[in-house]
C-alpha atoms as a PDB file:
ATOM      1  CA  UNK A   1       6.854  14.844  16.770  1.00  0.00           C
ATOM      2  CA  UNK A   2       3.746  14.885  14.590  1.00  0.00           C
ATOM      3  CA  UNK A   3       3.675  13.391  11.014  1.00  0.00           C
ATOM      4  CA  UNK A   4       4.468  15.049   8.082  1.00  0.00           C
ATOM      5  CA  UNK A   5       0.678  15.187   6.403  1.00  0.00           C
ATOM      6  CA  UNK A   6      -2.641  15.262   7.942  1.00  0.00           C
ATOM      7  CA  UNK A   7      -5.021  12.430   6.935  1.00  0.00           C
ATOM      8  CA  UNK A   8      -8.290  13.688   5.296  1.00  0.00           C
ATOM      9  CA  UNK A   9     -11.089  12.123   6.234  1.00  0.00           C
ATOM     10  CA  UNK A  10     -13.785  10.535   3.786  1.00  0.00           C
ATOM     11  CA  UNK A  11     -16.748  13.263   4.421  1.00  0.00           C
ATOM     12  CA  UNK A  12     -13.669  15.810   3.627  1.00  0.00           C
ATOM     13  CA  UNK A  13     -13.264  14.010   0.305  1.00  0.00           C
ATOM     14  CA  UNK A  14     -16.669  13.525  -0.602  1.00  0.00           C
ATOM     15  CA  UNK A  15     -17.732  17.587  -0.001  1.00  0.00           C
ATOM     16  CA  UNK A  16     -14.517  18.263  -1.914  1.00  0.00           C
ATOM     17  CA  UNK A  17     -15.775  15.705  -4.762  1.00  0.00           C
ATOM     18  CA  UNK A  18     -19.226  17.488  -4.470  1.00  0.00           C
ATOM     19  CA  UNK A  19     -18.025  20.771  -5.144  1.00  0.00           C
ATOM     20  CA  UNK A  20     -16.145  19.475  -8.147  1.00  0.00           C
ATOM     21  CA  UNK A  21     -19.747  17.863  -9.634  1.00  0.00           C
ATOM     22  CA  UNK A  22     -21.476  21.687  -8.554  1.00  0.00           C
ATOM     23  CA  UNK A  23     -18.603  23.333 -11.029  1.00  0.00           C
ATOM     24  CA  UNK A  24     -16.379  25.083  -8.190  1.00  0.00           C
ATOM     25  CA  UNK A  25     -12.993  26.108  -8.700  1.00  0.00           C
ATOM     26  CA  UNK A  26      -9.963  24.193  -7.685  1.00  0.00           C
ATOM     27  CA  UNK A  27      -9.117  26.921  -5.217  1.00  0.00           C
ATOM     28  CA  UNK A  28     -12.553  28.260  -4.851  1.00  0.00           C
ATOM     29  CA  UNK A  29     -12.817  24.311  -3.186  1.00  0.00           C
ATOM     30  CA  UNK A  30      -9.581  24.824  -1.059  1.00  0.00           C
ATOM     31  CA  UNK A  31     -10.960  28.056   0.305  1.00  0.00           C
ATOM     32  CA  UNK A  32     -14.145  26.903   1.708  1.00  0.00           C
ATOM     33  CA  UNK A  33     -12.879  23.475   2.668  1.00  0.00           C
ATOM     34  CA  UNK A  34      -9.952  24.366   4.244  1.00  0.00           C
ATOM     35  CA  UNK A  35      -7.236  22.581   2.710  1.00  0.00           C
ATOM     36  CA  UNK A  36      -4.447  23.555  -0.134  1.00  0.00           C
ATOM     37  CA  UNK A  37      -5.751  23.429  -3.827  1.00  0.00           C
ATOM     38  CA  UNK A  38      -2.642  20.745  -4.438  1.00  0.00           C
ATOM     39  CA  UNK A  39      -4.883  18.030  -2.024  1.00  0.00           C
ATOM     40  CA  UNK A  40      -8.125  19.067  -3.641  1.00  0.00           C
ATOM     41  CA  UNK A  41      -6.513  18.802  -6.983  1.00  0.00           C
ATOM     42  CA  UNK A  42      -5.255  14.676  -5.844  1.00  0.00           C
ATOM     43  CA  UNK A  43      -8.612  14.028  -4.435  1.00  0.00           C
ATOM     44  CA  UNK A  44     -10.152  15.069  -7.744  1.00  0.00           C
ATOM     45  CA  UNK A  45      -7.735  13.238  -9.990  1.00  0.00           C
ATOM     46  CA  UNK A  46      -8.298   9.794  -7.981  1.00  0.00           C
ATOM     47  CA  UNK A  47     -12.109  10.557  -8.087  1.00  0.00           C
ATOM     48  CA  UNK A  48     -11.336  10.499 -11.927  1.00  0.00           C
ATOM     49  CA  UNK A  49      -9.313   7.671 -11.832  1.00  0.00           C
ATOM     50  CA  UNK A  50     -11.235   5.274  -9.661  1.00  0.00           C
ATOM     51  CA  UNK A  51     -14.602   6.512  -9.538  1.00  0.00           C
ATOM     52  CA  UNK A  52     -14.517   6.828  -5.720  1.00  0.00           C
ATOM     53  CA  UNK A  53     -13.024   8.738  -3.560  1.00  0.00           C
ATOM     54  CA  UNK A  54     -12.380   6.098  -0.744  1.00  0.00           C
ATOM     55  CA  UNK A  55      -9.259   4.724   0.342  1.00  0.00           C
ATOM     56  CA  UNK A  56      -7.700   2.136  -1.596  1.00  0.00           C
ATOM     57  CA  UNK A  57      -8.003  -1.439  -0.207  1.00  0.00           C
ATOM     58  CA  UNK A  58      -4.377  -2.738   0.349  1.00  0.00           C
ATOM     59  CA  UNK A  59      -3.552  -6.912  -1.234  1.00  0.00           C
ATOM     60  CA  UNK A  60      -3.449  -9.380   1.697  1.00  0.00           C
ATOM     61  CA  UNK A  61      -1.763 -11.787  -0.580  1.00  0.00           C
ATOM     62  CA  UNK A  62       0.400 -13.760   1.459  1.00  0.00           C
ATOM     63  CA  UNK A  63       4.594 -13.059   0.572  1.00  0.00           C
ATOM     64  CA  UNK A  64       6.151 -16.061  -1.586  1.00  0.00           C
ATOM     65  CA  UNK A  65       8.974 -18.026  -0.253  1.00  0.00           C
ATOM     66  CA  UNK A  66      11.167 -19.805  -2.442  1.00  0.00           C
ATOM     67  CA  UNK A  67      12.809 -23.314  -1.468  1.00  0.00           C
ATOM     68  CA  UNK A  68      16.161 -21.785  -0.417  1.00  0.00           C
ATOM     69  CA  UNK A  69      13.954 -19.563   1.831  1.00  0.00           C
ATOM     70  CA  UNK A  70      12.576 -22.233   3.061  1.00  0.00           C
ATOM     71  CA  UNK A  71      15.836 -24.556   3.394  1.00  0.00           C
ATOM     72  CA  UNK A  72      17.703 -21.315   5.126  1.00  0.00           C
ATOM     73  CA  UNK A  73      14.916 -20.521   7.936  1.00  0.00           C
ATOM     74  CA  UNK A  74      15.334 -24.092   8.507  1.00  0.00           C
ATOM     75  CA  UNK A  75      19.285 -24.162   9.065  1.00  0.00           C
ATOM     76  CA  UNK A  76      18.732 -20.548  11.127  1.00  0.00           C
ATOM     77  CA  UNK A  77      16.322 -22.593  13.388  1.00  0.00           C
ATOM     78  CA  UNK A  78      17.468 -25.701  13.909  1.00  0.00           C
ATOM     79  CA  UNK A  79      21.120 -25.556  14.842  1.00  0.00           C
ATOM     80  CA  UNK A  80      21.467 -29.389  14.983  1.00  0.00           C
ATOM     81  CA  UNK A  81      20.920 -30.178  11.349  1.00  0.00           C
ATOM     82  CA  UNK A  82      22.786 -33.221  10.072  1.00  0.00           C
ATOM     83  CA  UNK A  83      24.664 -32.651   7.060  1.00  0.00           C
ATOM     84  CA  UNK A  84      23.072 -35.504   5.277  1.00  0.00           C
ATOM     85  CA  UNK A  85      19.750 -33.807   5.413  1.00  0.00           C
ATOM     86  CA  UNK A  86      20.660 -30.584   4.542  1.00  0.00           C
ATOM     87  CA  UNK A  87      22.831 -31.976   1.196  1.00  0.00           C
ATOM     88  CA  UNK A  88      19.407 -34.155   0.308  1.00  0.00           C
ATOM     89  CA  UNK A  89      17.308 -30.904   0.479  1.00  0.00           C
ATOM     90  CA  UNK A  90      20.532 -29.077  -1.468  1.00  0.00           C
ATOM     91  CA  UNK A  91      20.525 -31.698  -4.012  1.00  0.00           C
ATOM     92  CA  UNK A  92      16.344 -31.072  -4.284  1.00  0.00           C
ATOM     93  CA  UNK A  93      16.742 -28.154  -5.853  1.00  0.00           C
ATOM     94  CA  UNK A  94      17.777 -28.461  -9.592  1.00  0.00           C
ATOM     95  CA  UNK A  95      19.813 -25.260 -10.266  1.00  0.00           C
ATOM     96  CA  UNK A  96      22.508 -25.728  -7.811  1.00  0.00           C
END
């Protein structure tokens, strides 16, 4: 089964963006490019918004893991954890 959208590609975006800059319609745009005045319209209000009509670069930033995270992947790992060790790493933490 396909997806539910087709991608447009960047030399899409940037004719669409062009005609925009030349004073074309909305639709007049969707006509000649090929695609629904509703995706020309987007394209256009992101060009306005970020200046570019490129995709967005996505954060890399790594996720956070708190010490009970870190203290639970442990216990899930290891399955011979003493007790002793794992009521020292409890008694770590200060709002237990």
């Amino acid at each position: 089964m396909a997806g539910r959208y087709k991608v447009t590609t960047n030399s899409i975006r940037n004719l669409i963006i062009e005609h925009f800059k030349n004073g074309k319609n909305i639709r007049t745009i969707g006509k000649r490019v090929r695609v629904s005045h509703s995706t020309v319209f987007a394209i256009i209000k992101r060009w306005k918004l970020r200046g570019t009509g490129e995709n967005a670069l996505k954060s890399r930033a790594p996720h956070k893991l708190t010490a009970l995270c870190g203290i639970m992947h442990s216990v899930s790992c290891i399955s011979h954890l003493q007790v002793s060790s794992l009521l020292g790493d409890l008694g770590r933490l200060s709002w237990l």
